[in-house]
Protein backbone atom coordinates (compact mmCIF):
# COMPACT_ATOMS: atom_id res chain seq x y z
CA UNK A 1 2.69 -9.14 -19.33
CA UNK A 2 3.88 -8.65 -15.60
CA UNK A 3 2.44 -5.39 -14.41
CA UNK A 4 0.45 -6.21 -11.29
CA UNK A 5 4.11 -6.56 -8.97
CA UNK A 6 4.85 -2.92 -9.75
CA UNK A 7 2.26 -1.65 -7.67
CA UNK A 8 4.29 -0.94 -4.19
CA UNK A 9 3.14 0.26 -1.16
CA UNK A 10 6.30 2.78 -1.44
CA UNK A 11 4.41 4.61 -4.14
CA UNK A 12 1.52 5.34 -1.56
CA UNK A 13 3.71 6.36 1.32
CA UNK A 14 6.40 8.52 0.37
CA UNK A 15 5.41 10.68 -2.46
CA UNK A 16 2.04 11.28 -0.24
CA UNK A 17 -0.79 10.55 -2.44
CA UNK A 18 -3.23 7.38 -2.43
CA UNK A 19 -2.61 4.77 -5.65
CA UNK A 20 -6.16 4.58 -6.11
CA UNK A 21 -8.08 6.51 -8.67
CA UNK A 22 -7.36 9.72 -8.18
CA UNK A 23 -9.67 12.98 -9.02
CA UNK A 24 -9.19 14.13 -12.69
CA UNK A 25 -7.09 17.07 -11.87
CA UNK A 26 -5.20 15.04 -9.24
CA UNK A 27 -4.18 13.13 -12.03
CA UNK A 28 -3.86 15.75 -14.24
CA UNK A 29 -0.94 17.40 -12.33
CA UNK A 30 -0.02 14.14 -11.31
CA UNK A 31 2.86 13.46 -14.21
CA UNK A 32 4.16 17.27 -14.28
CA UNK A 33 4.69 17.42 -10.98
CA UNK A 34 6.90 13.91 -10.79
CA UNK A 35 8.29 15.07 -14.21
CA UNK A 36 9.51 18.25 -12.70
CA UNK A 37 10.72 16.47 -9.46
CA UNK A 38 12.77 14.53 -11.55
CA UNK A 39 13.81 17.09 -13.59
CA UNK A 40 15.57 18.69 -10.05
CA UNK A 41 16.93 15.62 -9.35
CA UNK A 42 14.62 13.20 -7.15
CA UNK A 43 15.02 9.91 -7.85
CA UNK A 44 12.07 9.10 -5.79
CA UNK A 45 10.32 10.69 -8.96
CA UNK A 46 12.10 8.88 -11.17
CA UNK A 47 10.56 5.72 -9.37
CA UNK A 48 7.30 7.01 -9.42
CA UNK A 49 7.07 7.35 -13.16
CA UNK A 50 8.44 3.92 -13.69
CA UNK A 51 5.47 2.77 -11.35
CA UNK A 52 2.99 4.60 -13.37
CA UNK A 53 4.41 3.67 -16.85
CA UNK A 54 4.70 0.11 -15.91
CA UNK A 55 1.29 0.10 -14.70
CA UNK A 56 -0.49 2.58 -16.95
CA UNK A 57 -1.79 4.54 -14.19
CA UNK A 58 -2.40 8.46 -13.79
CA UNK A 59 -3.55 8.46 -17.06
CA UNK A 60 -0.55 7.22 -18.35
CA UNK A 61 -0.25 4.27 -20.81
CA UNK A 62 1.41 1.20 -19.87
CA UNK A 63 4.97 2.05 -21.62
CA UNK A 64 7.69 -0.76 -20.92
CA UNK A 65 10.44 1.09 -22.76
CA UNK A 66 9.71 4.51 -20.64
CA UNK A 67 8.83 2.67 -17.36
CA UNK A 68 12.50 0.98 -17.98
CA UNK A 69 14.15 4.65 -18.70
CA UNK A 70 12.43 5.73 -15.23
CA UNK A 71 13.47 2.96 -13.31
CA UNK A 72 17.25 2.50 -14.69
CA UNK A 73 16.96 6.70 -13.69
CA UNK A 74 16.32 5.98 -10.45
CA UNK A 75 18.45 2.93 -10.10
CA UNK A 76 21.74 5.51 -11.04
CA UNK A 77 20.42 7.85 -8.39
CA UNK A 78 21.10 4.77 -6.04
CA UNK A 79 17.57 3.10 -5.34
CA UNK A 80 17.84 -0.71 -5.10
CA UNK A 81 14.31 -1.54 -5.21
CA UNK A 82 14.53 0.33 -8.47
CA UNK A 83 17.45 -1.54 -9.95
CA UNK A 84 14.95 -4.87 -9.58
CA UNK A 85 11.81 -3.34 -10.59
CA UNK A 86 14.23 -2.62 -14.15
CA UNK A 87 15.52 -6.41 -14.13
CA UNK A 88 11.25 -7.05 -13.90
CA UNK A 89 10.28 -5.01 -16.18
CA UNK A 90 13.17 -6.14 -18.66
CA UNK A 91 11.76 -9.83 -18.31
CA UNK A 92 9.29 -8.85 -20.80
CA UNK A 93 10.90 -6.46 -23.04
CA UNK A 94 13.19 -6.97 -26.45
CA UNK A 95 17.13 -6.63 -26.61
CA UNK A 96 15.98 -3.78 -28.86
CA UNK A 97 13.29 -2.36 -26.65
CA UNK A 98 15.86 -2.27 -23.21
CA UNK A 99 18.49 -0.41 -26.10
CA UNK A 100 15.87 2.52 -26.46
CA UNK A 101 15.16 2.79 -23.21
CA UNK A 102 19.16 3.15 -21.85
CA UNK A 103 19.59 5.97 -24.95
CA UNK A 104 16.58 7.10 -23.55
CA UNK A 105 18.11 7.40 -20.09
CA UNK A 106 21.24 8.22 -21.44
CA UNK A 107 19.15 11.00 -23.37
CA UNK A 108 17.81 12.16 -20.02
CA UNK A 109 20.72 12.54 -17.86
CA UNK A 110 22.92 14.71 -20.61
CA UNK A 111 19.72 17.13 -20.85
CA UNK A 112 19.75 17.14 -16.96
CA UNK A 113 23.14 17.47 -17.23
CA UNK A 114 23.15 20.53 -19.65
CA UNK A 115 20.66 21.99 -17.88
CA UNK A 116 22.39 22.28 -14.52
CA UNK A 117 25.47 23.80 -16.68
């Protein structure tokens, strides 16, 4: 499985936090705090949670189909790197698996969508 190319130095410098193991309650509020974030909108989140489901990080496990949903998220929001981390992560999924992921994304963006209303 490809999961070591994930791990960017753009996860380190923008969303402020170090990629190394983290205190437990920094990585407790790790994932609610990007899930919120990208619940408002910030597909810098969105590209964060793809990094840590790809990777199984932040206490996270390593979840192709989600890391996929978070990285085709953040690929709509109009982040290239994104876009090619989605085509990577893709490599090693199923015609099946990449189908759950866009309904997941799909899923996503109508309850983002509804919420906003």
């Amino acid at each position: 499985m490809k999961q070591a190319w994930i791990a960017s130095e753009r996860l380190i410098e923008p969303a402020g936090f170090i990629a190394e193991p983290a205190d437990g309650e920094a990585d407790a509020l790790f994932l609610p705090e990007r899930l919120a974030a990208a619940a408002m909108g910030d597909g810098s989140a969105c590209f964060d949670l793809g990094v840590v489901f790809s990777t199984g990080s932040h206490g996270a496990a390593c979840d192709l189909i989600e890391a996929h949903k978070w990285f085709n998220l953040a690929a709509v929001a109009g982040d290239e790197e994104a876009a090619q981390c989605r085509a990577d992560v893709a490599e090693d999924m199923t015609a099946r698996e990449i189908a759950e992921a866009q309904r997941r994304a799909r899923q996503w963006l109508a309850a983002s969508a509804r919420g906003a209303a």
